[in-house]
N, C-alpha and C. Protein backbone atom coordinates (compact mmCIF):
# COMPACT_ATOMS: atom_id res chain seq x y z
N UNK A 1 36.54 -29.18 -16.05
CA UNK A 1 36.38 -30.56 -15.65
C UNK A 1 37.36 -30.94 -14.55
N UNK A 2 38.34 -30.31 -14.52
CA UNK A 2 39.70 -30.64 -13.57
C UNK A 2 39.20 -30.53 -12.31
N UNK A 3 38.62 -28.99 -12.02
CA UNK A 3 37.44 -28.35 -11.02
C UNK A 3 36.92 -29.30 -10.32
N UNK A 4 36.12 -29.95 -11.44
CA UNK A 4 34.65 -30.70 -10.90
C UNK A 4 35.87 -32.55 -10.35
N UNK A 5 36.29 -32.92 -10.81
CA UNK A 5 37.25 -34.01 -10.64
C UNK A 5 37.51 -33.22 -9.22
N UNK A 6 37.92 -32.62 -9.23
CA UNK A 6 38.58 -32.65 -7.68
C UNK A 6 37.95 -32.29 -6.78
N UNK A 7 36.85 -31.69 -6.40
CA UNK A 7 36.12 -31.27 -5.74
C UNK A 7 34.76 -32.03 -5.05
N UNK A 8 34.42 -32.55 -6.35
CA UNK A 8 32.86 -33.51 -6.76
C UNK A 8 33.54 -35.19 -6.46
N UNK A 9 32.45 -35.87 -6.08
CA UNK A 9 32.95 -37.00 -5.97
C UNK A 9 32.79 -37.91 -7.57
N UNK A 10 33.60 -38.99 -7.49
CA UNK A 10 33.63 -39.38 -8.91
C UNK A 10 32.22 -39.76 -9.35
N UNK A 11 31.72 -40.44 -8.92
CA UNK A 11 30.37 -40.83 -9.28
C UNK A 11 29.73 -39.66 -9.43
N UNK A 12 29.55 -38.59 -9.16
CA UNK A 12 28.97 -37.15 -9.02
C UNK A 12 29.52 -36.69 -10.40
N UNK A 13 30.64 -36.30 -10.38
CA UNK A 13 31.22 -36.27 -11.42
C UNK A 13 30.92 -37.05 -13.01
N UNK A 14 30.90 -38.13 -13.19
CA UNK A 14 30.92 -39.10 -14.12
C UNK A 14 29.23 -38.80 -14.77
N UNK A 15 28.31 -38.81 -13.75
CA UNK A 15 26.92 -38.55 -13.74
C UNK A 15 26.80 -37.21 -14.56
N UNK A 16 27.24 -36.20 -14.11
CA UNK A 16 27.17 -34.88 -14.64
C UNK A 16 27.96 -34.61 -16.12
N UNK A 17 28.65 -35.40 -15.97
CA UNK A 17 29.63 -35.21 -17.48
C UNK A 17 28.47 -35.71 -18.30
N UNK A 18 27.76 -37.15 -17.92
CA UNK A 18 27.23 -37.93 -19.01
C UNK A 18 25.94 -37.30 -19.17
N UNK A 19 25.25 -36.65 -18.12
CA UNK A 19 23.99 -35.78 -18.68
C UNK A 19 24.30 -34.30 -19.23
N UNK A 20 25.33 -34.07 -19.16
CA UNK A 20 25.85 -32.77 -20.02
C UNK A 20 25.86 -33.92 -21.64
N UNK A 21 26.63 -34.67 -22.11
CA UNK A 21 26.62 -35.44 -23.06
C UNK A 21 24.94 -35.57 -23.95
N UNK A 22 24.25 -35.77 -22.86
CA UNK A 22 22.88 -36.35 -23.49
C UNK A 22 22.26 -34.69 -23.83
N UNK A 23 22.21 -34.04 -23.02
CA UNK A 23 21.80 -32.44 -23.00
C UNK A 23 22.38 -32.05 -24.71
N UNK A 24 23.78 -32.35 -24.72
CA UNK A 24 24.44 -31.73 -25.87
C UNK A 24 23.43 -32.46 -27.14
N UNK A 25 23.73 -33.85 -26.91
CA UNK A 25 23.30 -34.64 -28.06
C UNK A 25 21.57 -33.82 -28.14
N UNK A 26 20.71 -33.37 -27.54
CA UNK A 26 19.17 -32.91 -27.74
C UNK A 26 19.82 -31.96 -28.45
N UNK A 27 20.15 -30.70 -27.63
CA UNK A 27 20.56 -29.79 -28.94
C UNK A 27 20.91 -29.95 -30.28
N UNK A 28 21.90 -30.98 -30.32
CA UNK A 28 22.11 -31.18 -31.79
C UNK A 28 21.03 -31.76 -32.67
N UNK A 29 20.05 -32.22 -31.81
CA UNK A 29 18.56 -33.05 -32.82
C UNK A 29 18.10 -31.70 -32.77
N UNK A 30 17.63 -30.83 -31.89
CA UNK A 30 16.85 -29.71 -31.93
C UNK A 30 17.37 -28.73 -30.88
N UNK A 31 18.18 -27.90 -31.39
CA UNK A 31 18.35 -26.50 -30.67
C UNK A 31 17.26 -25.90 -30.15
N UNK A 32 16.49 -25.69 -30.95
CA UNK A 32 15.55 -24.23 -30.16
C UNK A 32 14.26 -25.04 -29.26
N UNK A 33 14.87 -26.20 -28.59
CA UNK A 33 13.38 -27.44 -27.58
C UNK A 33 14.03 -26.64 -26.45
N UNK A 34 14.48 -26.19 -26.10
CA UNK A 34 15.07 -25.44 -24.91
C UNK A 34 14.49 -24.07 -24.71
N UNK A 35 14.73 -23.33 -23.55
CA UNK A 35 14.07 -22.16 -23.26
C UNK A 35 15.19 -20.94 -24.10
N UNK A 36 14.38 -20.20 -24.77
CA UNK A 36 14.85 -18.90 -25.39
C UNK A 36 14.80 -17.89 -23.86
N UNK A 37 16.12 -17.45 -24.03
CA UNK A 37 16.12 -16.37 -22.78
C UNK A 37 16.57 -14.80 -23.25
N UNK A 38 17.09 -14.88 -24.70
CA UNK A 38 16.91 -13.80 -25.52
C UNK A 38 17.18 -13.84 -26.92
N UNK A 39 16.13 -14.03 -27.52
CA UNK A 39 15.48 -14.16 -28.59
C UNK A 39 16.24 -13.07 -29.97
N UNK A 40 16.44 -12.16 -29.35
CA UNK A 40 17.16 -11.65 -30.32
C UNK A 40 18.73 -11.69 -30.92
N UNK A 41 19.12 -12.11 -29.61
CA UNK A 41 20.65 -13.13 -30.23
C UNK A 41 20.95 -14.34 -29.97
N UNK A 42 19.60 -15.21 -30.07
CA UNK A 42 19.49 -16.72 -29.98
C UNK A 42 20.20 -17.36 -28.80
N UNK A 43 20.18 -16.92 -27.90
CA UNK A 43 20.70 -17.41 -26.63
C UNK A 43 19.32 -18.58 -26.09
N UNK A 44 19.92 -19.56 -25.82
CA UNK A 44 18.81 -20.54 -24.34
C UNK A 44 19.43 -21.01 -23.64
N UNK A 45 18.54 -21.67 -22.92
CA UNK A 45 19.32 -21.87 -21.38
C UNK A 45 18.15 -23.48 -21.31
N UNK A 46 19.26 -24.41 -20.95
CA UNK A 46 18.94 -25.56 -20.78
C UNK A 46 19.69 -26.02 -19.12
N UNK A 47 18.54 -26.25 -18.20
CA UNK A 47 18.90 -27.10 -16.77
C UNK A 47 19.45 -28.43 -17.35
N UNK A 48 20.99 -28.10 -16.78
CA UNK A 48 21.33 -29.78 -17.17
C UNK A 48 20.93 -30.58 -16.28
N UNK A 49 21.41 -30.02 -14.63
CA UNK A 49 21.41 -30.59 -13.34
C UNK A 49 20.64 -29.76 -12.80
N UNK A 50 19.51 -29.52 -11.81
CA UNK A 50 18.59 -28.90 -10.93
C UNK A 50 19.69 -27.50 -10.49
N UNK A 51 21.08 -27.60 -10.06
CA UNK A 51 22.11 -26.61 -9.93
C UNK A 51 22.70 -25.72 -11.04
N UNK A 52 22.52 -26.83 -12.38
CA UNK A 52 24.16 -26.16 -13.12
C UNK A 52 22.65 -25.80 -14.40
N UNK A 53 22.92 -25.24 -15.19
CA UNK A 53 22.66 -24.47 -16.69
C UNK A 53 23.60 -24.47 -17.38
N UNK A 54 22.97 -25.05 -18.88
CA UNK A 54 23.75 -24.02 -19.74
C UNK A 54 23.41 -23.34 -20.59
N UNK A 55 24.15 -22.31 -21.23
CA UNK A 55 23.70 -21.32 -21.64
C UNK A 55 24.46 -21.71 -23.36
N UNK A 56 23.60 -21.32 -24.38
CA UNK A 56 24.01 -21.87 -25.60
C UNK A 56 23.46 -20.64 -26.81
N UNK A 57 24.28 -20.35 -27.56
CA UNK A 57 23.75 -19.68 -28.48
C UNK A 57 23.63 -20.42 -30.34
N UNK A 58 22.85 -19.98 -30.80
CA UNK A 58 22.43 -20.29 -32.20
C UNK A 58 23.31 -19.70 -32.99
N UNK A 59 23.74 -19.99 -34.10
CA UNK A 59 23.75 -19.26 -35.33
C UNK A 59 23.80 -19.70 -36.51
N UNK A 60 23.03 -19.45 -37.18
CA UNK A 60 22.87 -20.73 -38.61
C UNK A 60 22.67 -22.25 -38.31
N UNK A 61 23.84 -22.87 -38.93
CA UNK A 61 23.56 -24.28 -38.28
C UNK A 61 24.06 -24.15 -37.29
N UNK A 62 24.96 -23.19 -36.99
CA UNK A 62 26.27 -23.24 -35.71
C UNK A 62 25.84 -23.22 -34.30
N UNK A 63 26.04 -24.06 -33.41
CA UNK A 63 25.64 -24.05 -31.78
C UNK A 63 26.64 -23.82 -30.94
N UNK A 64 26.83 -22.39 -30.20
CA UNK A 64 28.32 -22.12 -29.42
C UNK A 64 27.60 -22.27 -28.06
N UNK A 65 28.57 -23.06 -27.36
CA UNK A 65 28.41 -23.38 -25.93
C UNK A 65 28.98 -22.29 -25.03
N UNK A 66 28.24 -21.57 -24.71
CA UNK A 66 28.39 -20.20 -23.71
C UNK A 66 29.03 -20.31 -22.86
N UNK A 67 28.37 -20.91 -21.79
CA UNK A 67 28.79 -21.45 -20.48
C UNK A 67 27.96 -22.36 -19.95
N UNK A 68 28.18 -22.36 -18.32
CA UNK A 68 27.64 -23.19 -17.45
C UNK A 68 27.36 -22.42 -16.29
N UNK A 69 26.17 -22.07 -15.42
CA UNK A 69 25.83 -21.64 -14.44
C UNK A 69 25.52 -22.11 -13.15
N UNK A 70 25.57 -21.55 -12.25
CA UNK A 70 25.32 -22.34 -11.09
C UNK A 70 24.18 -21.66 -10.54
N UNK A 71 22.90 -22.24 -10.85
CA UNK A 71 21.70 -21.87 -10.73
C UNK A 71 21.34 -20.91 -9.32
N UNK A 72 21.85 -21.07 -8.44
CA UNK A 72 22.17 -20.79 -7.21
C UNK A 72 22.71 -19.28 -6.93
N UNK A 73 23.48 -18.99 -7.73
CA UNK A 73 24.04 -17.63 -7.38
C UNK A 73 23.15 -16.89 -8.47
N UNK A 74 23.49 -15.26 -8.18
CA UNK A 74 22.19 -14.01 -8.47
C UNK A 74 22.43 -13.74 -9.73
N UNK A 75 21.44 -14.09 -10.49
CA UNK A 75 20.74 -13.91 -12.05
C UNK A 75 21.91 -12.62 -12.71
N UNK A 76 21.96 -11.83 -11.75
CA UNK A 76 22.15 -10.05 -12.38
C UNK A 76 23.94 -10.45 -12.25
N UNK A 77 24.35 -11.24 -11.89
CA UNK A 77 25.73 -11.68 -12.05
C UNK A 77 26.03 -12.12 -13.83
N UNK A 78 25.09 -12.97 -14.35
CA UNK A 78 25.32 -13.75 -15.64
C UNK A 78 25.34 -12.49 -16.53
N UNK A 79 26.37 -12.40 -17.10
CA UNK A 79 26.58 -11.52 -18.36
C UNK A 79 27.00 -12.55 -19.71
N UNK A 80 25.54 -12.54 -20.51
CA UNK A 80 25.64 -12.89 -21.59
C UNK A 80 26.53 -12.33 -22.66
């Protein structure tokens, strides 16, 4: 967040925090409304912003927040 604060303008910023917020809150009503990108260790991938992803895994009730991607750079980079 420090990153994005200094770089991003505030309004840019503030915007992206609060649809990461709403993104989180869907998951927590329903994890698996998002795209499965590997199914066998419950990983999906939800567009927060047209740029950024995130990447989230399942387990039981448990939801671990992976990361965040920058849609933009090459697929074969993301190591799940």
């Amino acid at each position: 967040l420090d990153y994005l604060l200094q770089n991003w303008e505030k309004k840019v910023y503030f915007d992206f925090v609060n649809r990461v917020e709403v993104v989180i809150n869907h998951i927590r009503q329903n994890p698996k409304m998002f795209v499965a990108i590997d199914a066998n260790r419950n990983i999906y991938r939800c567009v927060v912003i047209k740029h950024i992803s995130l990447f989230y895994q399942l387990a039981g009730d448990s939801v671990s927040l992976l990361l965040f991607w920058n849609n933009f750079q090459e697929s074969e980079k993301l190591l799940l």
